[in-house]
N, C-alpha and C. Protein backbone atom coordinates (compact mmCIF):
# COMPACT_ATOMS: atom_id res chain seq x y z
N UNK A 1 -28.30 -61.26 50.74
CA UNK A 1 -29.18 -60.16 50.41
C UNK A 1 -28.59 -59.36 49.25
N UNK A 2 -29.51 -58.78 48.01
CA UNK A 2 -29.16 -58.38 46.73
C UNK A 2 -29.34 -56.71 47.17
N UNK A 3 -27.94 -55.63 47.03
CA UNK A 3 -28.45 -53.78 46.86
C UNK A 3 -28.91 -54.14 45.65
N UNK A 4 -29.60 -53.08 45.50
CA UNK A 4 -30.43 -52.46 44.77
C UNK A 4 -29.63 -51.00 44.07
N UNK A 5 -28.72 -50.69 44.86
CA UNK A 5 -28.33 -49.27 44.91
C UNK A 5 -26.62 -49.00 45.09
N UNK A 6 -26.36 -47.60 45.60
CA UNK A 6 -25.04 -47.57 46.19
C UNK A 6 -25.11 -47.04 47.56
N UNK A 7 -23.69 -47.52 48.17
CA UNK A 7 -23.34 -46.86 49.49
C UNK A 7 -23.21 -45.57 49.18
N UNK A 8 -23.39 -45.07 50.72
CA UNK A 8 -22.97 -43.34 50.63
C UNK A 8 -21.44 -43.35 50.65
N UNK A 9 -21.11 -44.23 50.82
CA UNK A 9 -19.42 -44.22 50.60
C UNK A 9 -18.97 -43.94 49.33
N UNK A 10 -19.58 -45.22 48.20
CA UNK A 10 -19.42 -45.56 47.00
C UNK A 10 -19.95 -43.72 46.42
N UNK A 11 -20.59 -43.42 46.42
CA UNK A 11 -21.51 -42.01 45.93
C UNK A 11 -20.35 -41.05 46.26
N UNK A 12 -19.83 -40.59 46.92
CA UNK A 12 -19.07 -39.41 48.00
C UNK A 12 -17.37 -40.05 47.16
N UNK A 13 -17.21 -41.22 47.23
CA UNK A 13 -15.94 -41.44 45.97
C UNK A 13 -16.14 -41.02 44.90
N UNK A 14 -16.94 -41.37 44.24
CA UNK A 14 -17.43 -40.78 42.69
C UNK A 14 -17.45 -39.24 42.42
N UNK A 15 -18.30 -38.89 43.50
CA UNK A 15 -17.61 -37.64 43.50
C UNK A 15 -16.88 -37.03 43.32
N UNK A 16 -15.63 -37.67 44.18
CA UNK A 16 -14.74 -36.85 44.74
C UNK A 16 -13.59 -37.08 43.44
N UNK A 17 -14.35 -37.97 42.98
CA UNK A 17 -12.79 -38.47 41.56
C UNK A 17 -13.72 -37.23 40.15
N UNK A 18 -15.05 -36.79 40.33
CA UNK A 18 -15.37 -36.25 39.53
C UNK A 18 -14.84 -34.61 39.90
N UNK A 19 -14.80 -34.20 40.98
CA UNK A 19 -14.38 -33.22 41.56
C UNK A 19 -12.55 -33.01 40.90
N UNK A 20 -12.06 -33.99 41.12
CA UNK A 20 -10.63 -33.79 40.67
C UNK A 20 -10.57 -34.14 39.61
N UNK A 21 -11.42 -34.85 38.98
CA UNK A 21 -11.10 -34.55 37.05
C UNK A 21 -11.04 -33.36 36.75
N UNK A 22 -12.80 -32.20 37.05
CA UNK A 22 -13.14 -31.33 36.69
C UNK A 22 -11.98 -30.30 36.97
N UNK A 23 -11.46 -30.30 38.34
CA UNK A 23 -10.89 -29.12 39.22
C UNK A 23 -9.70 -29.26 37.95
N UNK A 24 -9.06 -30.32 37.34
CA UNK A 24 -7.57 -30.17 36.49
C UNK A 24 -8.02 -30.22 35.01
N UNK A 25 -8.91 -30.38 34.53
CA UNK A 25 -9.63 -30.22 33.24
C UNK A 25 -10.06 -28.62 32.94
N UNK A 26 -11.20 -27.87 34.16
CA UNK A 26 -11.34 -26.49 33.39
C UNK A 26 -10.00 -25.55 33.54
N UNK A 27 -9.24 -25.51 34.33
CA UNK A 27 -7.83 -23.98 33.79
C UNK A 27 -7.31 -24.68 32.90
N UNK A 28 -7.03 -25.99 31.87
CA UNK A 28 -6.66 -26.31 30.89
C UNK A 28 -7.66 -25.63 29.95
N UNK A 29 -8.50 -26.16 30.09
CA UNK A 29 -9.58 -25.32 28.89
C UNK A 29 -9.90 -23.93 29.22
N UNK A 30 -9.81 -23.44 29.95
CA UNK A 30 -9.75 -22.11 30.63
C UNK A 30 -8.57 -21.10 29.45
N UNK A 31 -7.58 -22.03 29.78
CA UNK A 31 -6.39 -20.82 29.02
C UNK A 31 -6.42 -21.15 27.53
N UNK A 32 -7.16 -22.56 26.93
CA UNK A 32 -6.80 -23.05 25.62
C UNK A 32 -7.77 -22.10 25.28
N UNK A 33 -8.80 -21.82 25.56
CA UNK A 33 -10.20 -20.88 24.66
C UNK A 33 -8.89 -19.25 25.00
N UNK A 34 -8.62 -18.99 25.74
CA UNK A 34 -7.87 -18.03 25.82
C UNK A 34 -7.05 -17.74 24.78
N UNK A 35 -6.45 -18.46 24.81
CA UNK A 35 -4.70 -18.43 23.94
C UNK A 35 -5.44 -18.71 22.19
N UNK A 36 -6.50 -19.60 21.93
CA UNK A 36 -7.43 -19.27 20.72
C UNK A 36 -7.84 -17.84 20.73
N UNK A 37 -8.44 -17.27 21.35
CA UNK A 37 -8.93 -16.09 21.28
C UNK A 37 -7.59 -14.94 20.83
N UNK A 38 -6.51 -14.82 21.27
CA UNK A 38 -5.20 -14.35 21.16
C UNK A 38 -5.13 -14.75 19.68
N UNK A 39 -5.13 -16.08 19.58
CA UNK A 39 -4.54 -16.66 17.90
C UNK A 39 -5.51 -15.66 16.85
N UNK A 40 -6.29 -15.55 17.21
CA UNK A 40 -7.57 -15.45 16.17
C UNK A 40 -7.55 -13.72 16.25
N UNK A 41 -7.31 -12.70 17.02
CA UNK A 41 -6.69 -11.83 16.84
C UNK A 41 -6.02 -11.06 16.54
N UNK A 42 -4.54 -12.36 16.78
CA UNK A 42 -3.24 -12.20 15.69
C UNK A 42 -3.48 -12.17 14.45
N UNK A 43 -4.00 -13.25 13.88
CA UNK A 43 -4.40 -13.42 12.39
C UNK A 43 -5.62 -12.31 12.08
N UNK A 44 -6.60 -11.78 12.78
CA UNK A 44 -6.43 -10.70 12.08
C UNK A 44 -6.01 -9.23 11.89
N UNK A 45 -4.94 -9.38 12.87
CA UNK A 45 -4.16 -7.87 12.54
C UNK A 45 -2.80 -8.57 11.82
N UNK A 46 -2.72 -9.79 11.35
CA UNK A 46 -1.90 -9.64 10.13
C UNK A 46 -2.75 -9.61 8.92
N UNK A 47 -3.69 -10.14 8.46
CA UNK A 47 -4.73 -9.90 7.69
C UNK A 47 -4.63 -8.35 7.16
N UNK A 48 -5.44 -7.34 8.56
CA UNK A 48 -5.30 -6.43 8.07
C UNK A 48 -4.11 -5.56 7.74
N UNK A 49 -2.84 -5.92 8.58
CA UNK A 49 -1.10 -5.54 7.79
C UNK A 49 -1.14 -5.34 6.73
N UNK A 50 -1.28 -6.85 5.97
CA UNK A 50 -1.01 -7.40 4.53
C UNK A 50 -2.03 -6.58 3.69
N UNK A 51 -3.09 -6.77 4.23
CA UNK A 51 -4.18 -5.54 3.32
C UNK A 51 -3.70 -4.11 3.18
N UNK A 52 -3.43 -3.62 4.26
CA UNK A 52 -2.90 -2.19 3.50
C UNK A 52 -1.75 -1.91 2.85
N UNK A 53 -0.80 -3.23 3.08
CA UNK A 53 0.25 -2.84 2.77
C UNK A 53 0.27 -3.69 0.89
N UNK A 54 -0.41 -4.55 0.88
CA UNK A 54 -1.10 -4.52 -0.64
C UNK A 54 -1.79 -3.58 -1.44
N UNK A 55 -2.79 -2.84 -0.69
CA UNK A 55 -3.08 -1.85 -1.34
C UNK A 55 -2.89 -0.72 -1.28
N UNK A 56 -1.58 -0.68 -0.74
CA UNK A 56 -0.66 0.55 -1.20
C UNK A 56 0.05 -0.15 -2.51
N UNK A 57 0.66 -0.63 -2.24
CA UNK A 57 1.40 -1.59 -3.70
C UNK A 57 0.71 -1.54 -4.66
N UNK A 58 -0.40 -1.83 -4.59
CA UNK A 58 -1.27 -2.23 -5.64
C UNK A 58 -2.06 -0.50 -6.27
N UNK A 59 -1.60 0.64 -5.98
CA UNK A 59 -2.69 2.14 -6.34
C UNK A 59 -1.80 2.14 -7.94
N UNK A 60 -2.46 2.68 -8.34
CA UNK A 60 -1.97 3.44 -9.70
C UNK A 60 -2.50 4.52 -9.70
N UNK A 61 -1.95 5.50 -10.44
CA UNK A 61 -2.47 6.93 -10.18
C UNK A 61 -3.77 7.32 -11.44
N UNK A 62 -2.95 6.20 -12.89
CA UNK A 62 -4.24 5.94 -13.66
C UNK A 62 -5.82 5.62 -13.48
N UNK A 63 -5.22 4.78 -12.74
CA UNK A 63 -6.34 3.41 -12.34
C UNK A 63 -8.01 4.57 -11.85
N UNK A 64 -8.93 4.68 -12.18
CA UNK A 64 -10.36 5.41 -12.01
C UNK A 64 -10.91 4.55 -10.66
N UNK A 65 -10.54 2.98 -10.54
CA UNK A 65 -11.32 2.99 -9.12
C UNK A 65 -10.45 3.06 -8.02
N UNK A 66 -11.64 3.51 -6.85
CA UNK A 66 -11.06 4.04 -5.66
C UNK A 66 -10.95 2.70 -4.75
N UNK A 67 -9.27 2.89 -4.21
CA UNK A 67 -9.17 1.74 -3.15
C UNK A 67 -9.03 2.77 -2.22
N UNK A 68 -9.55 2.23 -0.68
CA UNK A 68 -9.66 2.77 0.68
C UNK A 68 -9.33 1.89 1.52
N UNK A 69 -8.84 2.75 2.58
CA UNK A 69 -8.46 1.97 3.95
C UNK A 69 -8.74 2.61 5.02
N UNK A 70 -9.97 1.99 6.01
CA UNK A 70 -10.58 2.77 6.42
C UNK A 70 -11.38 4.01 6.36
N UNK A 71 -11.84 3.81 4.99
CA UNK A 71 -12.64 5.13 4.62
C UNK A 71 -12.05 6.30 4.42
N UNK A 72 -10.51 5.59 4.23
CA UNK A 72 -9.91 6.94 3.32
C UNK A 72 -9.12 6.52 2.42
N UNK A 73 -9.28 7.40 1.15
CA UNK A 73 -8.91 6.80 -0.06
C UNK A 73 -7.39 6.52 0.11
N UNK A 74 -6.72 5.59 -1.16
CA UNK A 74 -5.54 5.41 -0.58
C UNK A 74 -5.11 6.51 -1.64
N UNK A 75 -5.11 6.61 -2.23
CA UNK A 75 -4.96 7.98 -3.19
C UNK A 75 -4.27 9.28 -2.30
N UNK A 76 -4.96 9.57 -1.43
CA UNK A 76 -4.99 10.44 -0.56
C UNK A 76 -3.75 10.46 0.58
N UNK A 77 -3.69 8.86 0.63
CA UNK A 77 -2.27 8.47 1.73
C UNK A 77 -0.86 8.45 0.73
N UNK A 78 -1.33 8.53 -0.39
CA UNK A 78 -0.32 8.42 -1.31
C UNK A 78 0.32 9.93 -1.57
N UNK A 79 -0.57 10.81 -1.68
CA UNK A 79 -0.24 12.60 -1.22
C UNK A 79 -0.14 12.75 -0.52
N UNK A 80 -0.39 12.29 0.79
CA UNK A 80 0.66 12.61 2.08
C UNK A 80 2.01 12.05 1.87
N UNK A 81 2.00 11.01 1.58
CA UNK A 81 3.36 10.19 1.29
C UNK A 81 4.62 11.23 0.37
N UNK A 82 3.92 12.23 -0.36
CA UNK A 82 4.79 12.84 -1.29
C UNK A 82 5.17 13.89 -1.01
N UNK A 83 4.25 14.09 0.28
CA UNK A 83 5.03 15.55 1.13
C UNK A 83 6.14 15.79 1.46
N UNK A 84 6.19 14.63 1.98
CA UNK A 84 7.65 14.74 3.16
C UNK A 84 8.36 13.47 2.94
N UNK A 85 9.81 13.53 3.71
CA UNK A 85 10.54 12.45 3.52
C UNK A 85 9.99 11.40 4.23
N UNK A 86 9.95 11.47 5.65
CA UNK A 86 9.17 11.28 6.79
C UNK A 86 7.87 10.91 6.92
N UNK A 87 6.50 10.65 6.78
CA UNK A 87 5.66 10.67 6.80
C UNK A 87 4.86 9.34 7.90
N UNK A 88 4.38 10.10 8.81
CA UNK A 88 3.52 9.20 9.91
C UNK A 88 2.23 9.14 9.73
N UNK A 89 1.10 8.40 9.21
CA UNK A 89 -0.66 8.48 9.57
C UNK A 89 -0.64 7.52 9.99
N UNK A 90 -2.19 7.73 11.11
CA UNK A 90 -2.52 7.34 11.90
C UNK A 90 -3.81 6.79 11.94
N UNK A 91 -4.53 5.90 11.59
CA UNK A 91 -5.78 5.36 10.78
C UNK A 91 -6.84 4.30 11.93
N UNK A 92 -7.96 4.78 12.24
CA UNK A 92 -8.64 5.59 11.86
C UNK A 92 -8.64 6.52 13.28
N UNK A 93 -9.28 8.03 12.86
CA UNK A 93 -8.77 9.01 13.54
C UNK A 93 -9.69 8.46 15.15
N UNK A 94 -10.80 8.13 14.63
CA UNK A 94 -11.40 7.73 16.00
C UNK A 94 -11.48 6.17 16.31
N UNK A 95 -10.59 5.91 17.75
CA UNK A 95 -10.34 4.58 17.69
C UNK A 95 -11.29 4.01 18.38
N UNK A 96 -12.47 4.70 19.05
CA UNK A 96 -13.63 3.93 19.18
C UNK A 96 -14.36 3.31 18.68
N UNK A 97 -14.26 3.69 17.21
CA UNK A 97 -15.14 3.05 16.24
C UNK A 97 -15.04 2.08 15.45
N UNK A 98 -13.37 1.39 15.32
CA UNK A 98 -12.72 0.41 14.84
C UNK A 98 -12.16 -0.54 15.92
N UNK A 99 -12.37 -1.94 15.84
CA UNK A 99 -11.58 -3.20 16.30
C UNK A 99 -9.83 -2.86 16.60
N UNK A 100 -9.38 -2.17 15.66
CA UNK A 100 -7.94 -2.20 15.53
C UNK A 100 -7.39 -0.93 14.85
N UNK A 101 -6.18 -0.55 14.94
CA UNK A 101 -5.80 0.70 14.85
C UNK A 101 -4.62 0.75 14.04
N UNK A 102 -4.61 1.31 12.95
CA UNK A 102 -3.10 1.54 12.09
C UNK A 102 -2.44 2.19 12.44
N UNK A 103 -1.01 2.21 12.13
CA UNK A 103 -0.10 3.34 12.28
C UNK A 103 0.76 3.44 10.80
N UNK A 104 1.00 4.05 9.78
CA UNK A 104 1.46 3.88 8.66
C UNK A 104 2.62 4.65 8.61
N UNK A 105 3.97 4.12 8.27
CA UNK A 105 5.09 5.07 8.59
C UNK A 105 5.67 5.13 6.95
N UNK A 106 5.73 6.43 6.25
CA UNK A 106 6.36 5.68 5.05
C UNK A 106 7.75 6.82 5.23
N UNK A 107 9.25 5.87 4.79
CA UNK A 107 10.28 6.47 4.93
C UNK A 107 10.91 6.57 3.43
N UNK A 108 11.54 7.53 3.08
CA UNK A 108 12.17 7.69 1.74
C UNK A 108 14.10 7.08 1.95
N UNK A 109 13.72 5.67 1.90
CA UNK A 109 15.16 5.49 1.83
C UNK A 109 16.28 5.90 0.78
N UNK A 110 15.25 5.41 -0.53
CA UNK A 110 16.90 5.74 -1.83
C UNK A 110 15.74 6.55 -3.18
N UNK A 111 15.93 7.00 -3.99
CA UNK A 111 15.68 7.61 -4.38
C UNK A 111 14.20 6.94 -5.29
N UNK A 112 14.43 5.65 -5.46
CA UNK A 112 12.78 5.31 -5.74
C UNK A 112 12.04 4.01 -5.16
N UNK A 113 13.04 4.34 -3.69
CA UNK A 113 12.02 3.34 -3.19
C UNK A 113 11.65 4.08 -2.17
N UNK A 114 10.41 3.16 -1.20
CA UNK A 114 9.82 4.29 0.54
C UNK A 114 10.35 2.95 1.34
N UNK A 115 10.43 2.71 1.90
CA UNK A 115 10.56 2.08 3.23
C UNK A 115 8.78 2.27 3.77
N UNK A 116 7.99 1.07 3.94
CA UNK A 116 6.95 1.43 4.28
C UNK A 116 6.35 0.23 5.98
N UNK A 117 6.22 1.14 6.88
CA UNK A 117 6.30 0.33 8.28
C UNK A 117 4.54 0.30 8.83
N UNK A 118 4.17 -0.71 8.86
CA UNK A 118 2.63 -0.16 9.01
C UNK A 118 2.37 -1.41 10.61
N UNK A 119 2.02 -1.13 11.54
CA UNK A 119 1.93 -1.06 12.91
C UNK A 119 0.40 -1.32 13.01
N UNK A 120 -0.18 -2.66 13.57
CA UNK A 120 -1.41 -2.29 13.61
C UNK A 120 -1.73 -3.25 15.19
N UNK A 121 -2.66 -2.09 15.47
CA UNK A 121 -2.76 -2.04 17.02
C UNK A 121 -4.06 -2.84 17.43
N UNK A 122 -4.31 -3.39 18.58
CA UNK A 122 -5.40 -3.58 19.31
C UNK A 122 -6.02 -2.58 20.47
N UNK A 123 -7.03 -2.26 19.86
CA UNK A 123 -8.01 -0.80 20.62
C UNK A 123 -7.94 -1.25 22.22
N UNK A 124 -8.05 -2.17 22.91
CA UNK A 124 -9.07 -2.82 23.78
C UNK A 124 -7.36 -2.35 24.75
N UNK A 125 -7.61 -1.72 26.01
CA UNK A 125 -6.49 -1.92 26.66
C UNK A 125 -6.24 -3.48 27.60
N UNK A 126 -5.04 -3.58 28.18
CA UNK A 126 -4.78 -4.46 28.72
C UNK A 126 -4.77 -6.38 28.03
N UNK A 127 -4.94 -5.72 26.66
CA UNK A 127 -4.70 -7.26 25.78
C UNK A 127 -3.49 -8.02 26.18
N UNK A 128 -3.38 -8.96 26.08
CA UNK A 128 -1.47 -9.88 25.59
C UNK A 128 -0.97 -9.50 24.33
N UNK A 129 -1.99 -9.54 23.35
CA UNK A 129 -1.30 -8.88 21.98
C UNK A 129 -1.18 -7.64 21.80
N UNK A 130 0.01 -6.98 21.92
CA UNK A 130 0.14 -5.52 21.32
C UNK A 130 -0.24 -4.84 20.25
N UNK A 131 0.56 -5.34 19.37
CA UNK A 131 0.90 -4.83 18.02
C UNK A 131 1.31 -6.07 17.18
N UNK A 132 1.09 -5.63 16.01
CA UNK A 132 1.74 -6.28 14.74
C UNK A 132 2.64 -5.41 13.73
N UNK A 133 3.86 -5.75 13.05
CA UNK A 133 4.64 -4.84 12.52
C UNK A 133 4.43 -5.68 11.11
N UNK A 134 4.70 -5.08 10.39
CA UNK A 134 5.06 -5.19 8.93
C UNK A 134 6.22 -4.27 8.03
N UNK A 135 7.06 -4.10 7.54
CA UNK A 135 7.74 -3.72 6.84
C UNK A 135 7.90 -3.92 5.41
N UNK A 136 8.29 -2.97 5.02
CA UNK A 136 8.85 -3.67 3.09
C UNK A 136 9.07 -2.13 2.20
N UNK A 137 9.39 -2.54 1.49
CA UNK A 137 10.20 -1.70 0.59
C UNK A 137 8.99 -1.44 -0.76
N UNK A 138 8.79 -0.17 -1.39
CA UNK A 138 7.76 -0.50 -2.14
C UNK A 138 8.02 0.73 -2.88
N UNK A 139 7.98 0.29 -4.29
CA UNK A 139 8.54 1.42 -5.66
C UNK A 139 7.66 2.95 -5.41
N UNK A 140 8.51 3.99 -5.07
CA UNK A 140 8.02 5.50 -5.36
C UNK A 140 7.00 5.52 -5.72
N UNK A 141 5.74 5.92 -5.26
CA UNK A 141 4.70 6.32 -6.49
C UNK A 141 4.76 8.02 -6.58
């Protein structure tokens, strides 16, 4: 005599081997979309690092167009910068309204250079990624 079909045996195995593929397949892909999501984060709070800390480098006091960071001129961070030896801002003032959060430290190490430390944060509490640091040395303006 020819099945036509399968046993309920044969059916209830198949299963059960599809059951234990799946069960060790999704927390692999579970944490890989995770740990992407982290990557893709990172890169852009170094993104935005490198951006401000270029266009601080990059102001001239000549120069007629306006560069900004976060909707404040950098012009402006550059006169705070000349206040004090010391100088901490904190960008942007309301962190509800931005993805990510600066901290700009500029230090007067030697007489024409700053020491410039710029810290940029993730708004969202309870992330894996903290912070990103950047440092560098960058001619007096």
């Amino acid at each position: 005599m020819k099945r036509k079909g399968f046993t309920l045996v044969e059916v209830i195995m198949g299963l059960f081997l599809l059951g234990l593929i799946f069960a060790t397949i999704l927390p692999i892909m579970s944490t890989s979309f995770l740990r992407l999501n982290n990557q893709k984060m990172r890169i852009e709070m170094i993104h935005l690092g490198e951006m401000v800390v270029e266009r601080i480098k990059a102001f001239k006091e000549e120069c007629s167009e306006s560069i900004t960071i976060y909707d404040v001129n950098v012009e402006d961070l550059i006169e705070e910068f000349k206040k004090d030896k010391i100088v901490e801002i904190i960008l942007p003032e309301d962190k509800s309204s931005e993805r990510y959060s600066l901290k700009i430290i500029k230090d007067e190490k030697f007489n024409n250079l700053w020491l410039l430390s710029v810290y940029v944060y993730h708004n969202k509490e309870g992330e894996i990624l903290d912070y990103v640091e950047f440092k560098g040395y960058i001619p007096k303006k």
